[in-house]
Protein backbone atom coordinates (compact mmCIF):
# COMPACT_ATOMS: atom_id res chain seq x y z
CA UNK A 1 0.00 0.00 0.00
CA UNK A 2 2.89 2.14 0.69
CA UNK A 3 4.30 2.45 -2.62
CA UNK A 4 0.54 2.53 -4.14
CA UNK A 5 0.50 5.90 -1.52
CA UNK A 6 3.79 7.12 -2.70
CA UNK A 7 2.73 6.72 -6.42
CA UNK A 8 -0.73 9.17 -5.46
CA UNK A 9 1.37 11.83 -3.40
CA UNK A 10 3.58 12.51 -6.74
CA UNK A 11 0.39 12.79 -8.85
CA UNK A 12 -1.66 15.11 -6.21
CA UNK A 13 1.02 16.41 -3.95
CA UNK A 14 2.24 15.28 -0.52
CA UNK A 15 -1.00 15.93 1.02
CA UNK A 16 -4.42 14.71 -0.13
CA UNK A 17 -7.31 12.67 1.48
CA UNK A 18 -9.01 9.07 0.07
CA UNK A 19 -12.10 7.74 1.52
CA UNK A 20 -11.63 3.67 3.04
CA UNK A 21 -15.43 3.19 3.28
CA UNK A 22 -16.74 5.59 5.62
CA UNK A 23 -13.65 6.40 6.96
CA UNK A 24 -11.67 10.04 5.91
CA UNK A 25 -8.18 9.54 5.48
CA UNK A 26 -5.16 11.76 4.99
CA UNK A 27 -1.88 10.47 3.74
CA UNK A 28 1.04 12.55 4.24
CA UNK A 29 4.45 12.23 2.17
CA UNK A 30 6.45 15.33 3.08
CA UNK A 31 9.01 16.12 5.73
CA UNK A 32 7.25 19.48 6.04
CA UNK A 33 3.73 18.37 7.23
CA UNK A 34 4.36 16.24 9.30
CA UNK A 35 6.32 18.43 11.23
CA UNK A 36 3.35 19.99 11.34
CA UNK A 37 1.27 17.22 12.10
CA UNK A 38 4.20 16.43 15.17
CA UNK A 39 4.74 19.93 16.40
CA UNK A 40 1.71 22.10 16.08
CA UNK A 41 -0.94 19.35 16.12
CA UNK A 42 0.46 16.79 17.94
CA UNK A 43 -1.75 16.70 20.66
CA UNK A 44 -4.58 16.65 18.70
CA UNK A 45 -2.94 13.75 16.53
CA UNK A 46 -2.64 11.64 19.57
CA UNK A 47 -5.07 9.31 19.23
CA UNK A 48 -5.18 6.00 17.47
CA UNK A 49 -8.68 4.51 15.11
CA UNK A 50 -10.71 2.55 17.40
CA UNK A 51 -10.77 -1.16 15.23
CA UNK A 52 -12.52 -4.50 16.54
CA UNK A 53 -9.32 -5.92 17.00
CA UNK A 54 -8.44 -3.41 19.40
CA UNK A 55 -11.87 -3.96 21.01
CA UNK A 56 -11.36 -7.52 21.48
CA UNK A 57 -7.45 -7.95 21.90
CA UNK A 58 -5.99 -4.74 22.96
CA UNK A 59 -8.77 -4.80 26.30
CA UNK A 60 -11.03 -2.34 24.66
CA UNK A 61 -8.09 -0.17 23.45
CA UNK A 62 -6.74 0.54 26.21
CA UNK A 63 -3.36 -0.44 25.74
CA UNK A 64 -0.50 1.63 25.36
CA UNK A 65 -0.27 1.06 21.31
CA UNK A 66 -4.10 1.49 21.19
CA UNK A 67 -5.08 4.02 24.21
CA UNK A 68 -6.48 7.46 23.93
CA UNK A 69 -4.41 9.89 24.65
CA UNK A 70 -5.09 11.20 28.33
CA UNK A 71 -4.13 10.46 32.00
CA UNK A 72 -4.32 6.35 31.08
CA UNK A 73 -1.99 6.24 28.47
CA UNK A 74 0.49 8.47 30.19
CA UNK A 75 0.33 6.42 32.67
CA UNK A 76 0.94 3.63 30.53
CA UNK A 77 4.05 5.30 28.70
CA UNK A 78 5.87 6.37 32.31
CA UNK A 79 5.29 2.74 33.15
CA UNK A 80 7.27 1.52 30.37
CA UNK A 81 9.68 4.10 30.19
CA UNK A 82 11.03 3.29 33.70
CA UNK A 83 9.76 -0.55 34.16
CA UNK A 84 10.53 -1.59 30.89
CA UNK A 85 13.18 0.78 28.74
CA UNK A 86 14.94 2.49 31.33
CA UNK A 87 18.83 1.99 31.26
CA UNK A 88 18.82 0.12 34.36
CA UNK A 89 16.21 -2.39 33.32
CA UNK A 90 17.59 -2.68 29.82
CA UNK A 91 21.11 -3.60 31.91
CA UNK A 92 19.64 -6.21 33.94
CA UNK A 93 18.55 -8.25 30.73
CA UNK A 94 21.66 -7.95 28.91
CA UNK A 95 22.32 -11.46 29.99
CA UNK A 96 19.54 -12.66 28.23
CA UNK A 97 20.38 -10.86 24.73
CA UNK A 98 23.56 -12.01 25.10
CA UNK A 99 22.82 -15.63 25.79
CA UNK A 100 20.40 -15.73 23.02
CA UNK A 101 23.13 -13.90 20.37
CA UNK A 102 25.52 -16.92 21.27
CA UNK A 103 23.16 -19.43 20.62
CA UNK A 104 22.31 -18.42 17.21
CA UNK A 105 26.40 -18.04 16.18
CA UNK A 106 26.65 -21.74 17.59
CA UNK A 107 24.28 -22.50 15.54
CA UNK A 108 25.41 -21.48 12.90
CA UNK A 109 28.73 -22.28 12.77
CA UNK A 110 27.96 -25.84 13.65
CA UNK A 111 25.33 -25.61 10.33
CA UNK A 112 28.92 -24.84 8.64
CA UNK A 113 31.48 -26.67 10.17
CA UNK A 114 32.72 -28.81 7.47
CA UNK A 115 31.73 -26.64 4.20
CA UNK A 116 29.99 -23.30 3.37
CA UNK A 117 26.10 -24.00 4.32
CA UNK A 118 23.26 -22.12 2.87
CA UNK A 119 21.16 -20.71 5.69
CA UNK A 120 17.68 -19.06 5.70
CA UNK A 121 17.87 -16.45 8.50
CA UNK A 122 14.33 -15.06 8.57
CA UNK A 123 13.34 -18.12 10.40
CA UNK A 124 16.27 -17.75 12.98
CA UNK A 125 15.93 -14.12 13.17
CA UNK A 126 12.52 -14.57 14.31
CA UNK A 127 13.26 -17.01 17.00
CA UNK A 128 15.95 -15.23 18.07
CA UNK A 129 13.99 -11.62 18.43
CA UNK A 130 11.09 -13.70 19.75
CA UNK A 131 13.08 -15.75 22.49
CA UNK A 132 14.94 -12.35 23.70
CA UNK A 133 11.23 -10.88 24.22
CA UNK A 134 9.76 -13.53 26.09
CA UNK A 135 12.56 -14.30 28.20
CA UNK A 136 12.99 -10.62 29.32
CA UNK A 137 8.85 -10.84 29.43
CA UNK A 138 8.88 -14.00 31.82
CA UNK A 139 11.94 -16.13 31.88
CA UNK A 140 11.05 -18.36 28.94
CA UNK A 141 12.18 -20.00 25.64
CA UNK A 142 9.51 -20.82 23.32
CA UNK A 143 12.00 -21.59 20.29
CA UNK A 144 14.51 -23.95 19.86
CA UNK A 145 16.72 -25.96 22.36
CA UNK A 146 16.10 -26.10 26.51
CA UNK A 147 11.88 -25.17 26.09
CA UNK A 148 10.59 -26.73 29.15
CA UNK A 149 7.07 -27.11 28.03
CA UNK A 150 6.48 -27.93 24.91
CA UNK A 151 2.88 -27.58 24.72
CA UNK A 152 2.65 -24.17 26.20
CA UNK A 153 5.51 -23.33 23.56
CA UNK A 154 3.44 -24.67 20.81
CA UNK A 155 0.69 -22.98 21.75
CA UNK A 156 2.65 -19.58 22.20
CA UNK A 157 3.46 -19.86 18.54
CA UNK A 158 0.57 -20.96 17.04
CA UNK A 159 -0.69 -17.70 18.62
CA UNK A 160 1.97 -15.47 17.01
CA UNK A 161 0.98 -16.69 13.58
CA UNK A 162 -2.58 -16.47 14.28
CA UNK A 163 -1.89 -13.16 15.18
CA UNK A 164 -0.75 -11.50 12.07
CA UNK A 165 -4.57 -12.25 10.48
CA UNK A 166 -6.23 -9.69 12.94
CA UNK A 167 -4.09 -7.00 13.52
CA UNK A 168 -3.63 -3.68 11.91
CA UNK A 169 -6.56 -2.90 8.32
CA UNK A 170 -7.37 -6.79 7.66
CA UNK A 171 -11.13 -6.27 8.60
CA UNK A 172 -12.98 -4.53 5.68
CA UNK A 173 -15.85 -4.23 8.37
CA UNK A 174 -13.43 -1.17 10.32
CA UNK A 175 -13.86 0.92 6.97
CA UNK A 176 -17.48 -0.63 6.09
CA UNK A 177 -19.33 -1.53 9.26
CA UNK A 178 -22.36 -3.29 7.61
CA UNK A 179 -20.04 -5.87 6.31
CA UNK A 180 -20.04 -6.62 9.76
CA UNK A 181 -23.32 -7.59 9.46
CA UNK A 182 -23.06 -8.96 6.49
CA UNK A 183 -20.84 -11.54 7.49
CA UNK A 184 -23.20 -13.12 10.80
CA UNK A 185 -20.44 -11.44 13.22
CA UNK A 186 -18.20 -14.60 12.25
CA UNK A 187 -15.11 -12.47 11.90
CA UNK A 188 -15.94 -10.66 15.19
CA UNK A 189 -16.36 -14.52 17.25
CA UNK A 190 -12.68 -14.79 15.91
CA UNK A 191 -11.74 -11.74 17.35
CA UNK A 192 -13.30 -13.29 20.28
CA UNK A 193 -12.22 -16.14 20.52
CA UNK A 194 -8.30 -15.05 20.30
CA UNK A 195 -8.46 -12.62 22.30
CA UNK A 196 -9.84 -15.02 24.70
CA UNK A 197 -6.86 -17.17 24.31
CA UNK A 198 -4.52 -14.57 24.24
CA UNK A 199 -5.27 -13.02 27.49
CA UNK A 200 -5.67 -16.82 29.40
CA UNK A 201 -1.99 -17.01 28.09
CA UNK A 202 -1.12 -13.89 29.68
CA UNK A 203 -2.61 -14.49 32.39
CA UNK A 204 -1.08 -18.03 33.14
CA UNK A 205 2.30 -16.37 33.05
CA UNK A 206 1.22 -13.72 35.14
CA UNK A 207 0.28 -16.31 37.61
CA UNK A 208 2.81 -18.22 37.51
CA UNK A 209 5.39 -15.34 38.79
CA UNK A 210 2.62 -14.25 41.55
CA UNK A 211 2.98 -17.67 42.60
CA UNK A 212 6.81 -18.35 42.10
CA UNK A 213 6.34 -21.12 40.22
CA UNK A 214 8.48 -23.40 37.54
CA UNK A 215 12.29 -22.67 36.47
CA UNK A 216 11.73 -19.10 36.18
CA UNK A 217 14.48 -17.23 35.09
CA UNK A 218 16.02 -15.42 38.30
CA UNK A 219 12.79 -13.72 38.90
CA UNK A 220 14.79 -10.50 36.96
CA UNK A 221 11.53 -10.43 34.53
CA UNK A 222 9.68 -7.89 33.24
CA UNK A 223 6.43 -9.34 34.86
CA UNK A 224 8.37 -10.15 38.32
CA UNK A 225 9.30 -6.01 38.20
CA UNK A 226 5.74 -4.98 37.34
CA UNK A 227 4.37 -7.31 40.18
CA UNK A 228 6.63 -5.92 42.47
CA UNK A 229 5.09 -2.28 41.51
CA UNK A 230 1.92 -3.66 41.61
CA UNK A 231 1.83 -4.11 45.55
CA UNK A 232 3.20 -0.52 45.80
CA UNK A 233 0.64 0.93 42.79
CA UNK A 234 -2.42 -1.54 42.46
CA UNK A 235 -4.38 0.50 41.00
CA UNK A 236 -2.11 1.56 38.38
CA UNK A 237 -0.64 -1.93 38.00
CA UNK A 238 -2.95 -3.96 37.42
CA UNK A 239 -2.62 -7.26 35.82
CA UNK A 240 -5.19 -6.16 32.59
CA UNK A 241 -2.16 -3.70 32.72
CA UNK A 242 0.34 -6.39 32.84
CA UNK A 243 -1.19 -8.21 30.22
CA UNK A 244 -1.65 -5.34 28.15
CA UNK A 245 2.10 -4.12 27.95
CA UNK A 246 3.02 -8.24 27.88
CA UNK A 247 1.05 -8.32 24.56
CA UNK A 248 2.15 -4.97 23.19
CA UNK A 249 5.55 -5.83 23.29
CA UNK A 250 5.46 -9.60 21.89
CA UNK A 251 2.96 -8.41 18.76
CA UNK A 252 4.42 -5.08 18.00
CA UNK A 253 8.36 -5.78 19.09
CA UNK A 254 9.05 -8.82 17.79
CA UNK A 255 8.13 -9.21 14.08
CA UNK A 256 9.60 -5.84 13.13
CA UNK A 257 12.87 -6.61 14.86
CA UNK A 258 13.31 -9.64 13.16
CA UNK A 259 12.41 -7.70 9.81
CA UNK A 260 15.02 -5.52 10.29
CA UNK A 261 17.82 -7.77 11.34
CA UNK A 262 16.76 -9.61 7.86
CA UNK A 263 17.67 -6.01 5.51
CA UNK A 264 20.83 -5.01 7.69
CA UNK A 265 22.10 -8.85 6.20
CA UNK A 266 20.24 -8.17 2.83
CA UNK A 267 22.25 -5.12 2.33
CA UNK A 268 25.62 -6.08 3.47
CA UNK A 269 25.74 -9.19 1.67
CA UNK A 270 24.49 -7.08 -1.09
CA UNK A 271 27.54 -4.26 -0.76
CA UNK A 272 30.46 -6.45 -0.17
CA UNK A 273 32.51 -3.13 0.74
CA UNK A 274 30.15 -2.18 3.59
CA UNK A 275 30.57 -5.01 4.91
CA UNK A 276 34.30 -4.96 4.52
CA UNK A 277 34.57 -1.80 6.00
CA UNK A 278 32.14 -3.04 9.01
CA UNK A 279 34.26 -6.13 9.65
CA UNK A 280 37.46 -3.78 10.09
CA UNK A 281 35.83 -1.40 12.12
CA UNK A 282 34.94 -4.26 14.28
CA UNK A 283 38.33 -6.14 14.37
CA UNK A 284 39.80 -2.69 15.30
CA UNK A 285 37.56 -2.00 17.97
CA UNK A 286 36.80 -4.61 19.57
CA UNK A 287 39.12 -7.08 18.20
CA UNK A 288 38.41 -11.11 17.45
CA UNK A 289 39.11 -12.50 21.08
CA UNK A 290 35.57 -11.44 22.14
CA UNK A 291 31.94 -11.42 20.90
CA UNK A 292 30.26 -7.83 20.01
CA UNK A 293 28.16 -6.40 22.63
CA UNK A 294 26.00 -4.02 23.18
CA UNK A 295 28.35 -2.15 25.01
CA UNK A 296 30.51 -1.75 22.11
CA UNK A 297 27.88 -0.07 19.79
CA UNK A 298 29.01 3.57 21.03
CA UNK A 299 32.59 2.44 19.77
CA UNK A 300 30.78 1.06 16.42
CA UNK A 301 29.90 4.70 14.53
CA UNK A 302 30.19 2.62 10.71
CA UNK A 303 27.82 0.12 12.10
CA UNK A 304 25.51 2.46 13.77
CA UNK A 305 25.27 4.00 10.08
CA UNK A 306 24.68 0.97 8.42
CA UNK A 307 21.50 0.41 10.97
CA UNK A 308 20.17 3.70 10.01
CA UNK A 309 20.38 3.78 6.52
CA UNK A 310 18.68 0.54 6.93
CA UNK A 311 15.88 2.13 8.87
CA UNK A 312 15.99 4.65 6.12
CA UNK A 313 15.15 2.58 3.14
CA UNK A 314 13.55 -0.66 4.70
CA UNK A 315 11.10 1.11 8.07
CA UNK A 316 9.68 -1.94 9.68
CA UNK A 317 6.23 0.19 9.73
CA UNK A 318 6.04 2.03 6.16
CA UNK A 319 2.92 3.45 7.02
CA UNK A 320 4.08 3.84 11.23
CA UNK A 321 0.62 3.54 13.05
CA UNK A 322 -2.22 5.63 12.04
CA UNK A 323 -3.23 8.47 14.01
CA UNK A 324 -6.95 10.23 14.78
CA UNK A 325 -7.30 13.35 14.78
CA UNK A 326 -9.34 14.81 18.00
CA UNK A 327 -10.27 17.93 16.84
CA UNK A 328 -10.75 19.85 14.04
CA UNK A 329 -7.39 20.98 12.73
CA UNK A 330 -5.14 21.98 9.74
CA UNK A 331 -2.21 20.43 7.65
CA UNK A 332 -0.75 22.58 4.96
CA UNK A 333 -3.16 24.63 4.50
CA UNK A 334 -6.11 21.76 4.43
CA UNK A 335 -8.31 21.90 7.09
CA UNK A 336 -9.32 18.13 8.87
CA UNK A 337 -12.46 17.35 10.76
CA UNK A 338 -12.25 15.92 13.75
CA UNK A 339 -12.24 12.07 13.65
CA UNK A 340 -9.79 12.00 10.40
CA UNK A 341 -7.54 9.20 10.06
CA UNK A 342 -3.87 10.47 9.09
CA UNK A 343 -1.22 8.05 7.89
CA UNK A 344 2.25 8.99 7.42
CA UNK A 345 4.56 7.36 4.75
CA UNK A 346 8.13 7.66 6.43
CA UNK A 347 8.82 4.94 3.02
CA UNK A 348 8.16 7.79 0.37
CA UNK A 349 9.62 10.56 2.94
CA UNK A 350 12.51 8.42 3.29
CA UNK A 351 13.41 8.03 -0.56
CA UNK A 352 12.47 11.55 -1.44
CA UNK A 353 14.94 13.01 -3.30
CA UNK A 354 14.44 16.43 -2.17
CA UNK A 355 15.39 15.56 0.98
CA UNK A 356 18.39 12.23 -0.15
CA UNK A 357 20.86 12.38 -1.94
CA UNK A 358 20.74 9.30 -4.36
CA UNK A 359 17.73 7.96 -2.18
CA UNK A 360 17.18 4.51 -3.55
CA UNK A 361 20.98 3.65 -2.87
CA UNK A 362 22.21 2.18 0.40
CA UNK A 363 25.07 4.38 1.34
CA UNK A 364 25.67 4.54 5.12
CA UNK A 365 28.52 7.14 4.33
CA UNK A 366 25.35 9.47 3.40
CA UNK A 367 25.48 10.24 7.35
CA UNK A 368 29.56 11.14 7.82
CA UNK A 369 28.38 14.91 5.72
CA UNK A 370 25.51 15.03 8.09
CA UNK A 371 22.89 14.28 5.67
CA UNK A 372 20.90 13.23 7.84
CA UNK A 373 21.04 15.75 10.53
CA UNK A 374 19.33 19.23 10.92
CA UNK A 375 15.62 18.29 9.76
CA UNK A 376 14.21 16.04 12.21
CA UNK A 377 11.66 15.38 10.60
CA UNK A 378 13.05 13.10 7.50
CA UNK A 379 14.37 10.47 9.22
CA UNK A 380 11.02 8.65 11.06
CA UNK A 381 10.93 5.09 11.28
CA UNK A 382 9.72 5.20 14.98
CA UNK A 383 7.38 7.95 14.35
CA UNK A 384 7.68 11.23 16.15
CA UNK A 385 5.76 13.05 19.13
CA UNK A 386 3.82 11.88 21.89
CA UNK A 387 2.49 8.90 20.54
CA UNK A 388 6.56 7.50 18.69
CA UNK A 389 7.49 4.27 19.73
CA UNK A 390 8.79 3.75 23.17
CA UNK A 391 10.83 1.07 21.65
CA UNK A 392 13.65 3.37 19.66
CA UNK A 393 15.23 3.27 23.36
């Protein structure tokens, strides 16, 4: 849909408005509005559409991704800015990246022991993003080697594939309601019945900690931290809470990690002299006697670039997440009414070639001239304002 959007923008400009059944949308495709849209109207922009997924998943959209914006979503964000993000939480689960960054280099050098091995790495990518999650989430490996229940694992995924059916525009009956109707409320008694399972999942793990239960890892979890709050701050901790931010961060963290991890190896193998120069950088800095770290990335400017151009040209979210406006505002001299959907298309902002030089081309040098400094507003795969994505941490 992105590029479709892209294509419309350079017929009728970067800002003009399509109607998705009953819905009024705005697509923006220029650096310019939505600075506006993040500066001037961001408050009124802070709101997300209210789908039946959210309804039926996201507890009546009341989770962070899905909240109004008001006293329970701030809330929500200082939660996971301290509980979750912080530096000193982030620290306390390095362990558990690091453990699960081992893993997949023993894997795969054991895949090539004897002779160059072809290797698919979305798969392992996605065990690998989804394993750090739910082990910083509740002490658990659902992928792979050492899972100590297999059916709960099995279950786990068949939910995360389920998943990707329900979430973001796949019901027509958002844009169209009588198509809810139309269709004897089956899609709805999906909705349902996943949510259902989702949150008796949640739940079980939540219990499970409460109680102190199983092999847990170290009780240094994300839920163990949250319960601990929740004896101080029960009625901002709740465990709908809990199980809100638990499913937030496994639907909405783990996929688009996964996806990026996927184009940073696209590229390099792709430009055989970035990834020359990365390797050197590397050997240099950190040398060949020790695995990378996190802690070395502030050492690591080349491959800090390479990550950004990636971002740049491949933005897990195209589209980010579409906002609502509250009130009645303006964009560029086009005046919204309340309750208008606005999408932005970081993709087309991104490989505008007002604002790139050479945009389709992936040149992490681009950033040693400071391309992509001064104008904020150009460089947005997290989003931008209140309602960006606590995750760019």
């Amino acid at each position: 849909m992105y590029r479709t959007l892209q294509n419309l923008a350079q017929e009728y400009g970067p800002i003009f408005s399509l109607r998705f059944g009953c819905r009024l949308v705005v697509v923006v495709s220029s650096s310019s509005a939505v600075e506006e849209c993040f500066t001037k109207n961001d408050v009124i922009l802070a709101n997300r559409p209210k789908f039946l997924a959210g309804k039926h998943i996201a507890y009546n959209n009341t989770t962070i991704a899905q909240s109004s914006y008001g006293d329970h979503w701030r809330n929500l964000r200082r939660i996971v800015a301290i509980e979750i993000f912080s530096t000193a939480r982030l620290n306390k689960s390095l362990t558990i990246r690091k453990d699960e960054i081992k893993r997949l280099i023993t894997k795969l050098s054991q895949r090539s022991l004897q002779d160059f091995a072809k290797v698919e790495l979305k798969s392992l990518f996605k065990e690998l993003t989804f394993n750090i999650t739910v082990r910083m989430i509740a002490g658990k490996r659902y992928y792979g080697e050492d899972v100590s229940d297999e059916e709960e694992a099995r279950r786990f995924r068949e939910l995360m594939v389920e998943v990707v059916s329900y979430i973001g525009a796949s019901n027509p009956g958002d844009f169209l309601p009588i198509l809810n109707w139309i269709d004897g409320g089956r899609f709805e008694k999906k909705l349902k019945s996943f949510g259902k399972r989702t949150d008796e999942f949640a739940q079980r793990l939540i219990d499970e900690h409460r109680s102190k239960k199983n092999n847990l890892e170290s009780m240094n979890t994300m839920i163990d931290h949250l319960l601990s709050s929740q004896e101080s701050e029960p009625d901002y901790h709740t465990d709908e809470t809990i199980k809100g931010l638990v499913l937030n961060l496994l639907f909405a963290g783990t996929d688009t990690s996964a996806v990026t991890l996927e184009w940073v190896m696209s590229n390099l193998l792709n430009h055989p002299n970035t990834l020359r120069k990365a390797r050197d950088e590397i050997d240099n800095q950190v040398g060949q006697e020790c695995l990378l770290d996190e802690l070395h990335l502030s050492t690591l400017p080349y491959l800090q670039k390479i990550i950004v151009e990636t971002l740049r040209l491949y933005p897990a979210a195209p589209l980010l997440l579409p906002h609502v406006s509250s009130d009645n505002c303006s964009i560029g001299g086009y005046d919204l009414p309340r309750d208008t959907m606005v999408l932005v298309n970081a993709w087309a902002i991104h490989r505008d070639p007002s604002l790139w030089d050479d945009p389709l081309s992936f040149k992490p040098e681009r950033f040693d001239n400071g391309e992509g400094d001064g104008d904020g507003f150009k460089l947005i795969p997290f989003g931008l304002g209140r309602r960006a994505c606590p995750g760019q941490v």
